[in-house]
Protein backbone atom coordinates (compact mmCIF):
# COMPACT_ATOMS: atom_id res chain seq x y z
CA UNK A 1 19.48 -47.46 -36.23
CA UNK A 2 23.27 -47.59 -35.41
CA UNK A 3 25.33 -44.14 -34.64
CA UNK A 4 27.59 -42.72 -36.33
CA UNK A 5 30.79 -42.05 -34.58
CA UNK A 6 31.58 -38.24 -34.05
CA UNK A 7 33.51 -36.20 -36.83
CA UNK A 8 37.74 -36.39 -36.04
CA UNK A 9 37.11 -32.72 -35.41
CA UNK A 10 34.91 -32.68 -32.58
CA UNK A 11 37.82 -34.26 -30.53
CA UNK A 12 39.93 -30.81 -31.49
CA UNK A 13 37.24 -28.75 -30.97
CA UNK A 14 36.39 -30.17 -28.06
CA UNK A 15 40.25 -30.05 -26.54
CA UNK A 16 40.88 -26.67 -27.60
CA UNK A 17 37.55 -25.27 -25.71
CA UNK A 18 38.63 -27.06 -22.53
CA UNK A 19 41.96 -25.26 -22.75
CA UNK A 20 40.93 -22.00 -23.41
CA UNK A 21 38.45 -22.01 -20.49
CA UNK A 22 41.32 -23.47 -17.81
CA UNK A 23 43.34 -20.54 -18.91
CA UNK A 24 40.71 -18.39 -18.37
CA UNK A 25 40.60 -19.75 -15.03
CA UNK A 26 43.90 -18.93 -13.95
CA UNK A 27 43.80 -15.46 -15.33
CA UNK A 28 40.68 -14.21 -13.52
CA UNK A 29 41.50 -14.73 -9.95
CA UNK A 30 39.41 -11.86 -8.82
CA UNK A 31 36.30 -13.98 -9.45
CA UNK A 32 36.98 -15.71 -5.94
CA UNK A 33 33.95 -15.18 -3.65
CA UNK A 34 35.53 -13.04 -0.54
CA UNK A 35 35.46 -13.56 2.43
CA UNK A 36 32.80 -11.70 5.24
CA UNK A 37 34.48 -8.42 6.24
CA UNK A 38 34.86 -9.56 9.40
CA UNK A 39 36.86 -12.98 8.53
CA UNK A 40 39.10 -10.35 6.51
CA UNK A 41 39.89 -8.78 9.63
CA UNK A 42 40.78 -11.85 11.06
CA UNK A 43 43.35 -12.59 8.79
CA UNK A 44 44.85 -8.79 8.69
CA UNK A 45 45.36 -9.62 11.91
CA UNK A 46 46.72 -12.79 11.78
CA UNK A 47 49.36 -11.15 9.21
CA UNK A 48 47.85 -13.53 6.44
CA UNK A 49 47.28 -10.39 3.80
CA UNK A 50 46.26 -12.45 0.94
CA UNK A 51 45.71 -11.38 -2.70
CA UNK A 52 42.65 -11.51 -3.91
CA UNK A 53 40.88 -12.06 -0.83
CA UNK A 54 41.01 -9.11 1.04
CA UNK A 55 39.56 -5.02 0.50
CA UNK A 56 40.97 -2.09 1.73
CA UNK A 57 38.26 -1.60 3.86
CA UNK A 58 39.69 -4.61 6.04
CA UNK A 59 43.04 -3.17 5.72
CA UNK A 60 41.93 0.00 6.82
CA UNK A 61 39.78 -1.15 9.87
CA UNK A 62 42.83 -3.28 11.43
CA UNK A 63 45.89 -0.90 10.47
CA UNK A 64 44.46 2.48 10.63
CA UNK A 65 44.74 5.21 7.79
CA UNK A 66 47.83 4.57 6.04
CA UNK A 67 50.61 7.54 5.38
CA UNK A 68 50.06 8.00 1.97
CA UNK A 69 46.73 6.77 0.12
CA UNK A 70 46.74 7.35 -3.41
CA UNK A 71 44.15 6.83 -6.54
CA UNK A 72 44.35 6.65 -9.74
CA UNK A 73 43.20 4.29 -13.49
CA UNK A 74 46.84 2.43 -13.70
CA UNK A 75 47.76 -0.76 -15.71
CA UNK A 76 49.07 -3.62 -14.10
CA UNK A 77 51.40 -6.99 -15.35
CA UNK A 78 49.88 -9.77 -14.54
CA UNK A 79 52.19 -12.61 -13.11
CA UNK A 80 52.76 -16.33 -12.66
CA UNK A 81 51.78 -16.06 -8.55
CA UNK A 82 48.86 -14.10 -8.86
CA UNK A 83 49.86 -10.74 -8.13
CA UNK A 84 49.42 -7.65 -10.34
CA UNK A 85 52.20 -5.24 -10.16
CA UNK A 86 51.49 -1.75 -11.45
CA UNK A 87 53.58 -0.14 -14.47
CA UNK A 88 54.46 2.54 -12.02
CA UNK A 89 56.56 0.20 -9.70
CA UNK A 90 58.88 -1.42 -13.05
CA UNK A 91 61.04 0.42 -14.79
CA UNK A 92 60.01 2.06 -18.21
CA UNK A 93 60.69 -0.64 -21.07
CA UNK A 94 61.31 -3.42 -18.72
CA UNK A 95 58.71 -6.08 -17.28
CA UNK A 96 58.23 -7.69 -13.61
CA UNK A 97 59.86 -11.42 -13.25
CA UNK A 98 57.11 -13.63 -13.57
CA UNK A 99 55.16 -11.99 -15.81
CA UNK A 100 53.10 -13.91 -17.69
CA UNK A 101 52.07 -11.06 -20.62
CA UNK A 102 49.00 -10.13 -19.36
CA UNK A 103 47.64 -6.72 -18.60
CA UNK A 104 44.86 -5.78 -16.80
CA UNK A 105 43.74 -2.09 -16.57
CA UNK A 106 41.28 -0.09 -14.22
CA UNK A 107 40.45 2.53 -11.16
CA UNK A 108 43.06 1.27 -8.60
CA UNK A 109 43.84 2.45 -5.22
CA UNK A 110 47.59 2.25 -3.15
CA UNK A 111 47.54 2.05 0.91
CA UNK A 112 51.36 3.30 1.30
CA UNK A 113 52.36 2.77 5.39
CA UNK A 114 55.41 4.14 6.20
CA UNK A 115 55.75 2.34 9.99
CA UNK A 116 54.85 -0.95 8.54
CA UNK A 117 57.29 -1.14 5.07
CA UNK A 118 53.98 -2.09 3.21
CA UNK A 119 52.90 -0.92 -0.16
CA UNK A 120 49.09 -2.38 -1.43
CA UNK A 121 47.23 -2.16 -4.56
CA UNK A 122 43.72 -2.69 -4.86
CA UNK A 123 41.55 -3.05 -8.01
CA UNK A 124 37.92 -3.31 -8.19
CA UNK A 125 38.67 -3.13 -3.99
CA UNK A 126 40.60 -6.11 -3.63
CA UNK A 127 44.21 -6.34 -3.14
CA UNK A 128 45.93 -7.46 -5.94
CA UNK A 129 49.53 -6.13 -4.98
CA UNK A 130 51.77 -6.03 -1.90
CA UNK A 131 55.27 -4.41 -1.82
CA UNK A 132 57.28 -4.61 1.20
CA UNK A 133 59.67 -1.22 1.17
CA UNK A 134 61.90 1.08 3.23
CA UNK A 135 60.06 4.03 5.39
CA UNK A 136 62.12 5.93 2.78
CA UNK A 137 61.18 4.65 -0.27
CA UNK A 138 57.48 4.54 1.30
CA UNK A 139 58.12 8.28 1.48
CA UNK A 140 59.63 9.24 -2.12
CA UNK A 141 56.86 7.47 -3.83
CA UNK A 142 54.06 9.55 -1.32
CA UNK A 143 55.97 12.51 -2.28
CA UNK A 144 56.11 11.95 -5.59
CA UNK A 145 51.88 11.22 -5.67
CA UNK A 146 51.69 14.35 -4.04
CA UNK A 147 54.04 16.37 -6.99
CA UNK A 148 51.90 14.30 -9.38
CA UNK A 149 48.34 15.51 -7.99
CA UNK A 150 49.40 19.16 -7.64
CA UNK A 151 50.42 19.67 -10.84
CA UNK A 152 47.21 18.07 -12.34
CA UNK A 153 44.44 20.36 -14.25
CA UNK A 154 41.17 20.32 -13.49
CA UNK A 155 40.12 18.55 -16.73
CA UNK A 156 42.48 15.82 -15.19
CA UNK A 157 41.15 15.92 -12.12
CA UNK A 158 37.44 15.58 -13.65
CA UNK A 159 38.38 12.34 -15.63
CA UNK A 160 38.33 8.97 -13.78
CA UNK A 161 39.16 6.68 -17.00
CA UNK A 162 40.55 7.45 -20.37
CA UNK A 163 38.55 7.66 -23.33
């Protein structure tokens, strides 16, 4: 019995599934297996802080505690090299270079240090953004986490994610 040849359609079909799931792919780089803890050290201290790939607890074991460490549920842009930047570091209205229009929400922490000029981000405990800033602007945005947390009620304090 001869076949039939497939229906035109199954061609589209077929096209748009493969280019939904390779955009997919590029938008999820946090599935990336990590690296041992150890091998994460390695590279802190090889200065090779890489996105996706590293937790705070690596950062933490090589640099020390930072001078400001800060949590809290933020929303980040996503951009065209990978790196989420937080709303809190663009001005209101405006959007990072790059960006790419996604946004990606959750429970992130910042590892602010002062003597090094470094700001990170991590989210689900990987870094997903590095800043390099001034001791002083290290310092106003500590200082301004610190306003932030003391003027916080306890029914803020009690909530880890919004409704």
């Amino acid at each position: 019995m001869p076949r039939s040849a497939p229906h035109p359609g199954f061609f589209l079909i077929v096209a748009t599934l493969y280019f939904l799931v390779m955009a997919c792919a590029q938008t999820v780089p946090h599935l990336q297996t990590l690296p041992p803890l150890e091998e994460q050290k390695a590279q802190v201290r090889n200065g090779q802080v890489r996105l996706h790939l590293l937790t705070s607890q690596a950062v933490l074991d090589v640099w020390g505690p930072p001078t400001y460490e800060h949590h809290e549920y933020a929303r980040f842009f996503t951009v065209e090299n990978g790196m989420y930047v937080p709303f809190f570091r663009v001005p209101l209205g405006e959007a990072p270079a790059g960006w790419d229009n996604g946004v990606i929400p959750g429970e992130a922490d910042f590892l602010a240090y002062a003597d090094r000029g470094e700001l990170l981000g991590f989210l689900a405990n990987r870094l997903v953004y590095r800043e390099r800033m001034s001791a002083d602007g290290i310092h106003a945005l500590g200082k301004t986490w610190e306003k932030e947390a003391r003027f916080k009620t306890e029914i803020e304090k009690s909530l880890s994610t919004p409704p």
